[in-house]
PDB file of N, CA and C in Angstrom:
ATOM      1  N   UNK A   1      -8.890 -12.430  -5.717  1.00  0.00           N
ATOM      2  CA  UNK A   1      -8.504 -11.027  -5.716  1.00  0.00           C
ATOM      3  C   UNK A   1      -6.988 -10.961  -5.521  1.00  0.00           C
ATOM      4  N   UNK A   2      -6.345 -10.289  -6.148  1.00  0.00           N
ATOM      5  CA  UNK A   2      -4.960  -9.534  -6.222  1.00  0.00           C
ATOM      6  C   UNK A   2      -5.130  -8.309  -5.496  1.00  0.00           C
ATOM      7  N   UNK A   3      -3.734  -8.418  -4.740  1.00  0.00           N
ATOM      8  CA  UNK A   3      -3.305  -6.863  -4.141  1.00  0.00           C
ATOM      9  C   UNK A   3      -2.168  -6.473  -4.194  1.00  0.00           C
ATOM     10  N   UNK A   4      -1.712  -5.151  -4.492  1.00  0.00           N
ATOM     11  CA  UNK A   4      -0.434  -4.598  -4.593  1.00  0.00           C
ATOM     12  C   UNK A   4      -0.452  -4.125  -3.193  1.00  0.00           C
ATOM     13  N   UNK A   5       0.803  -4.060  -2.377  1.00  0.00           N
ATOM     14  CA  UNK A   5       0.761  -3.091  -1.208  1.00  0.00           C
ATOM     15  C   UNK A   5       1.655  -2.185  -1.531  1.00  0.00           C
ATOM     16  N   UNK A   6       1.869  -1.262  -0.974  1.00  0.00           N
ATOM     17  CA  UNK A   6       2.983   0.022  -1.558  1.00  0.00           C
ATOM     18  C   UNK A   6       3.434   0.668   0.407  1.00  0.00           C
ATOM     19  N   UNK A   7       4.463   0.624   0.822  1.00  0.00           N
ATOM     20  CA  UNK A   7       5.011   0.728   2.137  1.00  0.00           C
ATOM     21  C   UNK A   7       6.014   1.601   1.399  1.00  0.00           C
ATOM     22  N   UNK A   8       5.018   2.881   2.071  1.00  0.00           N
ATOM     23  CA  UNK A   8       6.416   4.161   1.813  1.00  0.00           C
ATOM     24  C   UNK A   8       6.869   4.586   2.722  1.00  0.00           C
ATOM     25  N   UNK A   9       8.479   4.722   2.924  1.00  0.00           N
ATOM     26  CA  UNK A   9       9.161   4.955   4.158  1.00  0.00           C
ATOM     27  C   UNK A   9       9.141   6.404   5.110  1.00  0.00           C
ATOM     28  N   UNK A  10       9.060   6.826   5.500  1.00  0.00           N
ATOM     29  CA  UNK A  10       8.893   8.357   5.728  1.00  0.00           C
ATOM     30  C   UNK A  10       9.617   9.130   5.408  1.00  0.00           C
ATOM     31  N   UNK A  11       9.190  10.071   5.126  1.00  0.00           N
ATOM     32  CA  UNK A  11       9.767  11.131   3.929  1.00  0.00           C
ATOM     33  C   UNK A  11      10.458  12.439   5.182  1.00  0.00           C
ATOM     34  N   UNK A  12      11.812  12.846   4.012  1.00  0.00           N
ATOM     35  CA  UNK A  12      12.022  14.599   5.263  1.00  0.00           C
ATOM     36  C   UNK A  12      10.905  15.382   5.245  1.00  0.00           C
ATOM     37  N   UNK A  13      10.574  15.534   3.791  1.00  0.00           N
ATOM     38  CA  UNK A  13       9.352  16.095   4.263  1.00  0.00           C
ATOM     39  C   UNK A  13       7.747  15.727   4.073  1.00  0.00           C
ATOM     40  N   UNK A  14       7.043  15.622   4.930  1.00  0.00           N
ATOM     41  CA  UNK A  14       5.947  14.347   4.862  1.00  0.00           C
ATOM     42  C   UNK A  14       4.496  15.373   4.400  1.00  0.00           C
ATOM     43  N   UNK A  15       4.622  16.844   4.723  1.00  0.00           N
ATOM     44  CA  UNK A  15       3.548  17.167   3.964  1.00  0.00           C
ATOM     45  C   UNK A  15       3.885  17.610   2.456  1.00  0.00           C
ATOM     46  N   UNK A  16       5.017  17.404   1.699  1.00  0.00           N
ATOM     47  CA  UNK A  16       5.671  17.412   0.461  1.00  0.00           C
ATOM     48  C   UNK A  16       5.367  15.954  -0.220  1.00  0.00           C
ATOM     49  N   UNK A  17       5.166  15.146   0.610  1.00  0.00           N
ATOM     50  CA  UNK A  17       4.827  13.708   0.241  1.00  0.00           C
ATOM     51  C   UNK A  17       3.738  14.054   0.085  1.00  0.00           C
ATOM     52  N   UNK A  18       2.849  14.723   0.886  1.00  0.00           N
ATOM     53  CA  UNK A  18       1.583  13.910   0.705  1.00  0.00           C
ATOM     54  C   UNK A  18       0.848  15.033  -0.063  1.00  0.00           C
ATOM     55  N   UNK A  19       1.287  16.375  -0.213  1.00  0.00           N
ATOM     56  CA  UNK A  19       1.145  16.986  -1.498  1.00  0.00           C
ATOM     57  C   UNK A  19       1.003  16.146  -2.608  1.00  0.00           C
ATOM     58  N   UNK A  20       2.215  15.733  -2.682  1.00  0.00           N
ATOM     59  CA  UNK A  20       2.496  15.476  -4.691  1.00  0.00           C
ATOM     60  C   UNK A  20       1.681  13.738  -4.593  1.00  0.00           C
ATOM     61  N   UNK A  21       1.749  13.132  -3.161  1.00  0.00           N
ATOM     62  CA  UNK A  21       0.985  11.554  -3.343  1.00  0.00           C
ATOM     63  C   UNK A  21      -0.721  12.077  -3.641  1.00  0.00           C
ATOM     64  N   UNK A  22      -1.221  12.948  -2.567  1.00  0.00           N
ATOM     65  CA  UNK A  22      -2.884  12.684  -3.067  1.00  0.00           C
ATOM     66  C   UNK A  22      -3.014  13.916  -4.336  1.00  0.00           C
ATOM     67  N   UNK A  23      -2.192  14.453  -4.727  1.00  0.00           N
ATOM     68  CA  UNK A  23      -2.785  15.511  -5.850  1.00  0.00           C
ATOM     69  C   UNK A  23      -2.461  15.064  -7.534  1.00  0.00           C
ATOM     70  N   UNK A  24      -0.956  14.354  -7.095  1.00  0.00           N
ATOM     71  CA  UNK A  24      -0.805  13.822  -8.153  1.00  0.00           C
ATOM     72  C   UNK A  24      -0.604  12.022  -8.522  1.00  0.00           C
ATOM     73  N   UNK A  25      -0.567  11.973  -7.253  1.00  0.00           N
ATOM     74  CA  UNK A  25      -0.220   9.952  -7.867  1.00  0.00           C
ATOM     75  C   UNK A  25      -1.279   9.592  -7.538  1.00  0.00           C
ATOM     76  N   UNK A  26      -2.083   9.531  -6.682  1.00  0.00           N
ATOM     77  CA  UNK A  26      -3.382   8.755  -6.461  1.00  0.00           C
ATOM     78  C   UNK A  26      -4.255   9.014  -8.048  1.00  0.00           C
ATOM     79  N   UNK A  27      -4.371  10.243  -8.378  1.00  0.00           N
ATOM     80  CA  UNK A  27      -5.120  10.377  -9.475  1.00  0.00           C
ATOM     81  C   UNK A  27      -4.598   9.653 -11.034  1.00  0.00           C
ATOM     82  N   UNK A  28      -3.246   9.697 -11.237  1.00  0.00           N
ATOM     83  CA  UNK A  28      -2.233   8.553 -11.537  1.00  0.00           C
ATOM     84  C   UNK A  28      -2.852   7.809 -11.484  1.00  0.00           C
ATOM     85  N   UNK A  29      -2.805   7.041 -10.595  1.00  0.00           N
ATOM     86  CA  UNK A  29      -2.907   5.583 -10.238  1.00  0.00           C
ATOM     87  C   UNK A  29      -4.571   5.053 -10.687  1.00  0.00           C
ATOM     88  N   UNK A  30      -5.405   5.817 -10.497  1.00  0.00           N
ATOM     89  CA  UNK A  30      -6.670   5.417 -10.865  1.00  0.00           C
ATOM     90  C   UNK A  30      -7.082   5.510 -12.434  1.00  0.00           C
ATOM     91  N   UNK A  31      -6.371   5.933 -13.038  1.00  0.00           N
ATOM     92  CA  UNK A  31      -6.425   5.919 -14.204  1.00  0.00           C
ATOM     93  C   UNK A  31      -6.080   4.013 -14.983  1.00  0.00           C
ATOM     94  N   UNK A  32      -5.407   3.616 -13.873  1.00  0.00           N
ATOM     95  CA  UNK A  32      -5.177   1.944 -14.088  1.00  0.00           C
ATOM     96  C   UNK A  32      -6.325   1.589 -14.291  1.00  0.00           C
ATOM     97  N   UNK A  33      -6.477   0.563 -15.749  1.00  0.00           N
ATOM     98  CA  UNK A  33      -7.194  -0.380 -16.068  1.00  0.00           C
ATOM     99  C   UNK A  33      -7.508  -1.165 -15.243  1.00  0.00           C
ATOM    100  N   UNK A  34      -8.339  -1.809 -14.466  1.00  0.00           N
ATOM    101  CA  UNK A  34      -8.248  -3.040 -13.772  1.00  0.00           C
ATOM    102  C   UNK A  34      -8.203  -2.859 -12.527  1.00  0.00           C
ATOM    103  N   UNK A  35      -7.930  -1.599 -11.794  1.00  0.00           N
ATOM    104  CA  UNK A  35      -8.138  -1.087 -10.726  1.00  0.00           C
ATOM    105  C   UNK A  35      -9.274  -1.436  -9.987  1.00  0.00           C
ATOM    106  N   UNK A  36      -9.447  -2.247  -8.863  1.00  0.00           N
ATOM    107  CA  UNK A  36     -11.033  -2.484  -8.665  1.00  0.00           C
ATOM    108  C   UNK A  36     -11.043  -1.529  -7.160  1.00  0.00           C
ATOM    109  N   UNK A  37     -10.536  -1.111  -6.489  1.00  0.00           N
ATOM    110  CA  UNK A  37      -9.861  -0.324  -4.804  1.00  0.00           C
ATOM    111  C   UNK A  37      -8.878  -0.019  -4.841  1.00  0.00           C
ATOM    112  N   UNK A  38      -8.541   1.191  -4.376  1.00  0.00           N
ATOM    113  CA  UNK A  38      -7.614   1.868  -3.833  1.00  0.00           C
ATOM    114  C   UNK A  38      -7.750   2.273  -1.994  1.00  0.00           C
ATOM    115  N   UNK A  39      -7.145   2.046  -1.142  1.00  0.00           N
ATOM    116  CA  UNK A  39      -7.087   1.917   0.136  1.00  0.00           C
ATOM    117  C   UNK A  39      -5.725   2.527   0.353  1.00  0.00           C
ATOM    118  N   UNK A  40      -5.774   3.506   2.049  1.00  0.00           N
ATOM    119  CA  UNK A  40      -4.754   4.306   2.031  1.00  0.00           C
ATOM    120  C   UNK A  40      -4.886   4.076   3.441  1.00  0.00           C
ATOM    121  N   UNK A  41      -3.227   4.437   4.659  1.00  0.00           N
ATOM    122  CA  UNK A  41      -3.671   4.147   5.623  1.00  0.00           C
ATOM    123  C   UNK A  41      -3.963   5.924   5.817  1.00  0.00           C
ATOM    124  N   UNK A  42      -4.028   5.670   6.944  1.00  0.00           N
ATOM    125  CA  UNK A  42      -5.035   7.281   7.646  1.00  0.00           C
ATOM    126  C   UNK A  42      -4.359   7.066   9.043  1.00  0.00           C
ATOM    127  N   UNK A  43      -3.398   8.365   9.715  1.00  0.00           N
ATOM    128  CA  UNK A  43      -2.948   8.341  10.825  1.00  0.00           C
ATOM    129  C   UNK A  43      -1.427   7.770  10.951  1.00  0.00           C
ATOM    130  N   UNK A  44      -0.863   7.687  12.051  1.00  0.00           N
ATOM    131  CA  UNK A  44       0.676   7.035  11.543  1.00  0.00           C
ATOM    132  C   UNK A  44       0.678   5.689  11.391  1.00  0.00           C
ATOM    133  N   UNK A  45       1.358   4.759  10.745  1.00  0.00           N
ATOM    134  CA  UNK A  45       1.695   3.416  10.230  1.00  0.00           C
ATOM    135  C   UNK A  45       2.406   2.859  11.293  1.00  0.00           C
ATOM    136  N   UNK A  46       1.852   1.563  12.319  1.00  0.00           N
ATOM    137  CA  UNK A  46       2.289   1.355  13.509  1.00  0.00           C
ATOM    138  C   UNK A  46       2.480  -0.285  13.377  1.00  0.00           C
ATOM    139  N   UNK A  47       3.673  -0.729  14.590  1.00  0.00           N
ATOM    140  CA  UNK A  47       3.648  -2.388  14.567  1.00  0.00           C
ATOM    141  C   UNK A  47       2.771  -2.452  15.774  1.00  0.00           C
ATOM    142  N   UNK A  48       2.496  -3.887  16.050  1.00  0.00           N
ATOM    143  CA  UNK A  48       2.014  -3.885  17.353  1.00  0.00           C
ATOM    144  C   UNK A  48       3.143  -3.578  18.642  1.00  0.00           C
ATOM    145  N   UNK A  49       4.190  -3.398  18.111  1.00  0.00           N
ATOM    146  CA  UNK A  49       5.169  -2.959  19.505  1.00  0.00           C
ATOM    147  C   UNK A  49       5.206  -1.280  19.298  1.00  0.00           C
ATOM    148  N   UNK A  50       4.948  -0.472  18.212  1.00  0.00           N
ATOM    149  CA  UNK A  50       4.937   0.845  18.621  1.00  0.00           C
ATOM    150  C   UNK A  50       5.100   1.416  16.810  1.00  0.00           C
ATOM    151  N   UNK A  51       5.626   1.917  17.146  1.00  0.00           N
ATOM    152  CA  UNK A  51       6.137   2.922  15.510  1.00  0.00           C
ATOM    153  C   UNK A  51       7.097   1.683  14.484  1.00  0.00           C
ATOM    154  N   UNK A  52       6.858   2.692  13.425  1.00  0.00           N
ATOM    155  CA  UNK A  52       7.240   1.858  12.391  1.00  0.00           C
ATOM    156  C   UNK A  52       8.463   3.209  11.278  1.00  0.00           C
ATOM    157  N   UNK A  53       8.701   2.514  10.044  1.00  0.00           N
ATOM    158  CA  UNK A  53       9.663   3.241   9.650  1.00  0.00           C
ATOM    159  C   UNK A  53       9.067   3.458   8.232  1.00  0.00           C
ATOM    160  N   UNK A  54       7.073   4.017   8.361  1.00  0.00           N
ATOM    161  CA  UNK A  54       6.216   3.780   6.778  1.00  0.00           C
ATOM    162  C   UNK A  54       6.114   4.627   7.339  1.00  0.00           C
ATOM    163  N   UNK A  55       5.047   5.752   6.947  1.00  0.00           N
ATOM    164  CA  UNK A  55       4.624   7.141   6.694  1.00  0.00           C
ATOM    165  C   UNK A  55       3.252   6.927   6.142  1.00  0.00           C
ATOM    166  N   UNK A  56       3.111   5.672   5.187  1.00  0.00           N
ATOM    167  CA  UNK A  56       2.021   5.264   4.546  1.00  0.00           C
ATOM    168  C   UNK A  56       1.697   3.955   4.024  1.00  0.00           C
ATOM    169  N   UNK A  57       0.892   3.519   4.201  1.00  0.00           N
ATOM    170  CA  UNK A  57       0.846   2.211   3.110  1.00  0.00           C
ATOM    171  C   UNK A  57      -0.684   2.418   2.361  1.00  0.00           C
ATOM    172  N   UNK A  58      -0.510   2.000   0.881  1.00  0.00           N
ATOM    173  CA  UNK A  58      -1.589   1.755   0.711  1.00  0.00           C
ATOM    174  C   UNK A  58      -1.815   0.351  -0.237  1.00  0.00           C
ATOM    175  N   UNK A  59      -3.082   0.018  -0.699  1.00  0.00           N
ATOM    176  CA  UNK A  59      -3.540  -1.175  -0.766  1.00  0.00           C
ATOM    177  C   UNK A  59      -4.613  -1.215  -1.820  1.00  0.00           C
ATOM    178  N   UNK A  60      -4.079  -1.646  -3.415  1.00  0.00           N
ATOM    179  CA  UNK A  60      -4.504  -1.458  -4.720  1.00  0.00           C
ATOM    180  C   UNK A  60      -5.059  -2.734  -5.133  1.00  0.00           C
ATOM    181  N   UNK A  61      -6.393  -2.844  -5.161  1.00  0.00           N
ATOM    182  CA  UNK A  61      -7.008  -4.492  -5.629  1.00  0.00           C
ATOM    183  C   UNK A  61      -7.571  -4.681  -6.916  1.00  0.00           C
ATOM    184  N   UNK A  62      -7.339  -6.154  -7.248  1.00  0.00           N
ATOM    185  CA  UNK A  62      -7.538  -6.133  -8.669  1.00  0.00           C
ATOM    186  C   UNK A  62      -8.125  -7.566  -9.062  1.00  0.00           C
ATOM    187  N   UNK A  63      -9.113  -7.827  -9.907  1.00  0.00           N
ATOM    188  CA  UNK A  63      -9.608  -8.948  -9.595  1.00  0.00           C
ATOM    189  C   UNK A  63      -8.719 -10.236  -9.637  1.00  0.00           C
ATOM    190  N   UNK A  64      -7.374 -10.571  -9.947  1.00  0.00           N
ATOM    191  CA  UNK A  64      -6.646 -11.177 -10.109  1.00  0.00           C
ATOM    192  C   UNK A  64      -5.247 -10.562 -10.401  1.00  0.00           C
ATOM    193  N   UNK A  65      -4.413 -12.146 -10.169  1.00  0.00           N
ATOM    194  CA  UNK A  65      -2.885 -11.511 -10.240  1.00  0.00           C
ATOM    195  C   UNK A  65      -2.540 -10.718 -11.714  1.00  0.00           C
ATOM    196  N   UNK A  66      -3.118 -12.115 -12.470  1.00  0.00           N
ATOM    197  CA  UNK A  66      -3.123 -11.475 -14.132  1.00  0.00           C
ATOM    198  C   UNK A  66      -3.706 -10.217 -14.438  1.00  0.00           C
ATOM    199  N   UNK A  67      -4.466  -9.644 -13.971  1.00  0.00           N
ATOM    200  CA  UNK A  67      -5.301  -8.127 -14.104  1.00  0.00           C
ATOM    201  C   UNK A  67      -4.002  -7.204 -13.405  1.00  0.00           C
ATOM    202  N   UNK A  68      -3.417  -7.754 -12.172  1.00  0.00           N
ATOM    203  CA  UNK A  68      -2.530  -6.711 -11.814  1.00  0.00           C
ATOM    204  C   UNK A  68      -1.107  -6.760 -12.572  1.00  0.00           C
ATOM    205  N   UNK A  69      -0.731  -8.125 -13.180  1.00  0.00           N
ATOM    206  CA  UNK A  69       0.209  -8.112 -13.821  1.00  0.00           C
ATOM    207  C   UNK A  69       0.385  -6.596 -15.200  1.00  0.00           C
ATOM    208  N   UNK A  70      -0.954  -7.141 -15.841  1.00  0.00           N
ATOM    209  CA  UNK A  70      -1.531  -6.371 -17.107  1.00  0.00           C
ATOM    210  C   UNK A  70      -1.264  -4.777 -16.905  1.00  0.00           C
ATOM    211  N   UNK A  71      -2.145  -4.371 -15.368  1.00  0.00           N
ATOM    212  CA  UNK A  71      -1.888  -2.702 -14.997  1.00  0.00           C
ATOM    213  C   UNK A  71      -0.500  -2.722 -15.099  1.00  0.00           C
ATOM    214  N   UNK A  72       0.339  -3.280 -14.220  1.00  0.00           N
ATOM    215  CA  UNK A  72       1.370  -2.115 -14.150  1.00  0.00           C
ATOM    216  C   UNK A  72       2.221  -2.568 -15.316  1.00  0.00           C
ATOM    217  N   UNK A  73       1.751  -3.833 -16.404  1.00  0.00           N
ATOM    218  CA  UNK A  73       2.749  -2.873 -17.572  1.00  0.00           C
ATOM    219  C   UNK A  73       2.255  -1.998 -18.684  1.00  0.00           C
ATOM    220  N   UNK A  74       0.797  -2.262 -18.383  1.00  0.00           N
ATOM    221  CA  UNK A  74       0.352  -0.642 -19.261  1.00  0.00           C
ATOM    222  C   UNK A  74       0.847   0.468 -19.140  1.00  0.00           C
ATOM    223  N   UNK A  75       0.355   1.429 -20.229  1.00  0.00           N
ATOM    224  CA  UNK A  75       1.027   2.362 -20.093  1.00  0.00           C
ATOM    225  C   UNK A  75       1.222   3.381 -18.694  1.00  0.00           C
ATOM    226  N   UNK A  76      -0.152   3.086 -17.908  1.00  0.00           N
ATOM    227  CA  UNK A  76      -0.658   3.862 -17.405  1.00  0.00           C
ATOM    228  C   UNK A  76      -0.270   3.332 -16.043  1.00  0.00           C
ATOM    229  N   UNK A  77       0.109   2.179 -16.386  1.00  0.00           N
ATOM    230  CA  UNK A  77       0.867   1.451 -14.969  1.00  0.00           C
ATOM    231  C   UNK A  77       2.577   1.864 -14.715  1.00  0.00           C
ATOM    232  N   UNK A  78       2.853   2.430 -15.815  1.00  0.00           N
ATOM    233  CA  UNK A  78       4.407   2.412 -15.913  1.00  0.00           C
ATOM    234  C   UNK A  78       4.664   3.946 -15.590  1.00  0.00           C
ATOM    235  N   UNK A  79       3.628   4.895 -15.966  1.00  0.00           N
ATOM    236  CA  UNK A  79       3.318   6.190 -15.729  1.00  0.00           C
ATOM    237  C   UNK A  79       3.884   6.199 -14.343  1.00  0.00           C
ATOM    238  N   UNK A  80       2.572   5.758 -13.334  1.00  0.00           N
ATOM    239  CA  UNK A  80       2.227   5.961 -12.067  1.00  0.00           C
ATOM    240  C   UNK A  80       3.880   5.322 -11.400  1.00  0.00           C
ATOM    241  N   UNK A  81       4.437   3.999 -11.615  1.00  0.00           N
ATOM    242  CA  UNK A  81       5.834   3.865 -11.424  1.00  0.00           C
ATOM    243  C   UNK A  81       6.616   4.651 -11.632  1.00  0.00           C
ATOM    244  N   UNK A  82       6.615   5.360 -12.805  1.00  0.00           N
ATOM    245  CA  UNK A  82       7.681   6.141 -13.159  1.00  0.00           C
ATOM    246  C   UNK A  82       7.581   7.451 -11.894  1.00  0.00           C
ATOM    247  N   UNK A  83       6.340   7.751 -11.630  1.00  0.00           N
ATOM    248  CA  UNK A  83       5.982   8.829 -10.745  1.00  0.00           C
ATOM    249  C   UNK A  83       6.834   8.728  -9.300  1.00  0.00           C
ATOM    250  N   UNK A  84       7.040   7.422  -9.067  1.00  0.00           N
ATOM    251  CA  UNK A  84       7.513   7.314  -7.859  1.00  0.00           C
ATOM    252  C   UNK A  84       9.215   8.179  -7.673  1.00  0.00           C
ATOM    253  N   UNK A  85       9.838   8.284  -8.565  1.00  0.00           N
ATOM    254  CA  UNK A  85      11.046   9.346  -8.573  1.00  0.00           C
ATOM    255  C   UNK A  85      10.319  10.769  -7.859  1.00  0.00           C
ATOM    256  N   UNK A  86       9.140  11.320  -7.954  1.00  0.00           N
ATOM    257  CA  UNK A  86       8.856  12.295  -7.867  1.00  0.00           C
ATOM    258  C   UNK A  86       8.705  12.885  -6.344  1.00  0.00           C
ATOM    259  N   UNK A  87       8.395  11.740  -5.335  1.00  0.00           N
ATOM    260  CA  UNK A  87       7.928  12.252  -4.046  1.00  0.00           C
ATOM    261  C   UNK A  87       8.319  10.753  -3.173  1.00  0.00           C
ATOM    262  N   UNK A  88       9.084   9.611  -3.558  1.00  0.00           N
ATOM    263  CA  UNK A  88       9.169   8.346  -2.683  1.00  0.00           C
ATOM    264  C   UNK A  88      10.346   8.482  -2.536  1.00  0.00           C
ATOM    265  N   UNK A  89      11.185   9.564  -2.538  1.00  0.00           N
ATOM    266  CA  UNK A  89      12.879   9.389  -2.546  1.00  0.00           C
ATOM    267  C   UNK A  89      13.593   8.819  -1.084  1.00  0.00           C
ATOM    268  N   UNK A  90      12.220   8.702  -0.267  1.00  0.00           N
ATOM    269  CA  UNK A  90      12.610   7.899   1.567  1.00  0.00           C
ATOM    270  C   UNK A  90      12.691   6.047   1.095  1.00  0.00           C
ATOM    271  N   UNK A  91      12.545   5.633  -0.381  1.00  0.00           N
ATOM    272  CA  UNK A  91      12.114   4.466  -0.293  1.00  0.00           C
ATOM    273  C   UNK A  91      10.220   4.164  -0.259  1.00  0.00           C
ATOM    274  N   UNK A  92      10.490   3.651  -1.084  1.00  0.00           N
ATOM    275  CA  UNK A  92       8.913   2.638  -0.662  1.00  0.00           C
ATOM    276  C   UNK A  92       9.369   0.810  -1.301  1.00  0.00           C
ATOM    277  N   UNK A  93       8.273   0.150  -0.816  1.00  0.00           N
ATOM    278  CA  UNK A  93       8.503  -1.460  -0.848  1.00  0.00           C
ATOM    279  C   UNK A  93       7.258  -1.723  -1.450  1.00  0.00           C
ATOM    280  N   UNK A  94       7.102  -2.643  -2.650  1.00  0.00           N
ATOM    281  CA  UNK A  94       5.740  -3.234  -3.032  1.00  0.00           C
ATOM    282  C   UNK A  94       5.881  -4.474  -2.525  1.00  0.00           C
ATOM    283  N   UNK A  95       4.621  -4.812  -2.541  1.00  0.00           N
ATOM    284  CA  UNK A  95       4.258  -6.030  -2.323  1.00  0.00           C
ATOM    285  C   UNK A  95       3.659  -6.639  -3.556  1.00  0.00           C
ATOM    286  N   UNK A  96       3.267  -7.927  -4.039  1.00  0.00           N
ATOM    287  CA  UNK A  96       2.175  -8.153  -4.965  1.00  0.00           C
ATOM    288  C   UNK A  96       1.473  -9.604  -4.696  1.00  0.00           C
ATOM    289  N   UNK A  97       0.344 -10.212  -4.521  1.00  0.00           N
ATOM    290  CA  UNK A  97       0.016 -11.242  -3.722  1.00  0.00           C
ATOM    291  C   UNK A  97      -1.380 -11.400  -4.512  1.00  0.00           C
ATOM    292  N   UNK A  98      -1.854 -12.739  -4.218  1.00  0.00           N
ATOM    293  CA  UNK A  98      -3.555 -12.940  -4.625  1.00  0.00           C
ATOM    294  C   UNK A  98      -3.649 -12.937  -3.095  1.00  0.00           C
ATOM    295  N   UNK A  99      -5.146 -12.977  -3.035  1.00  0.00           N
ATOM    296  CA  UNK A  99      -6.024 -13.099  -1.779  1.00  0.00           C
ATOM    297  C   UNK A  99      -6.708 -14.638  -1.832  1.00  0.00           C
ATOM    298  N   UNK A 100      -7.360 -14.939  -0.879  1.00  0.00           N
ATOM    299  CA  UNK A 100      -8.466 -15.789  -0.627  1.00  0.00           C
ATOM    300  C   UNK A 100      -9.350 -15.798   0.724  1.00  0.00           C
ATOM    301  N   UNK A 101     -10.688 -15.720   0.829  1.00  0.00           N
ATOM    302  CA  UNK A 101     -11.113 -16.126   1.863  1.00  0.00           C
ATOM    303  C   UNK A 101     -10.811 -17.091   2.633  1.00  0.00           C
ATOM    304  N   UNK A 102     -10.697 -16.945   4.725  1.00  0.00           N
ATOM    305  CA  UNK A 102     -10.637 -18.673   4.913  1.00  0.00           C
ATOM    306  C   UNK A 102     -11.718 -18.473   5.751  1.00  0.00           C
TER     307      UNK A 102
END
């Protein structure tokens, strides 16, 4: 399994984020081919020493790296990127990684 992580920084305004993130990019985003989960955090984004400088992370799985490679240069992968001008202007950070059980 492949995962994208997406660490968005906190926004000035965070219910303006999360307007335009669950109404319009999540639905975006599922439109990805190859999409197997979408995972969001819920509540504030914390280290184990206290607060952090995310607002959100979420966590996009795909059965492999090559499946996630494929989404985001589809069209529909480049869409949902392009979207990020729209409501991430605090910054966000991807990640992109395979998984394995140990």
């Amino acid at each position: 399994m492949a995962k994208l992580v997406a660490l968005y920084k906190t926004p000035s305004n965070t219910e303006a984020f999360d307007a335009h993130y669950f109404s319009k990019h999540v639905p975006l985003a599922k439109t990805i081919t190859g999409l197997q989960r979408y995972e969001v955090s819920t509540g504030p984004v914390a280290t184990p020493q206290g607060g952090s400088p995310y607002h959100l992370a979420a966590i996009l799985s795909f059965d492999s790296m090559e499946s996630l490679q494929q989404a985001l240069s589809s069209p529909e992968g480049r869409a949902t990127a392009g979207d990020l001008a729209n409501f991430a202007q605090a910054g966000v950070e991807l990640l992109v990684f395979d998984t394995k059980d140990v």
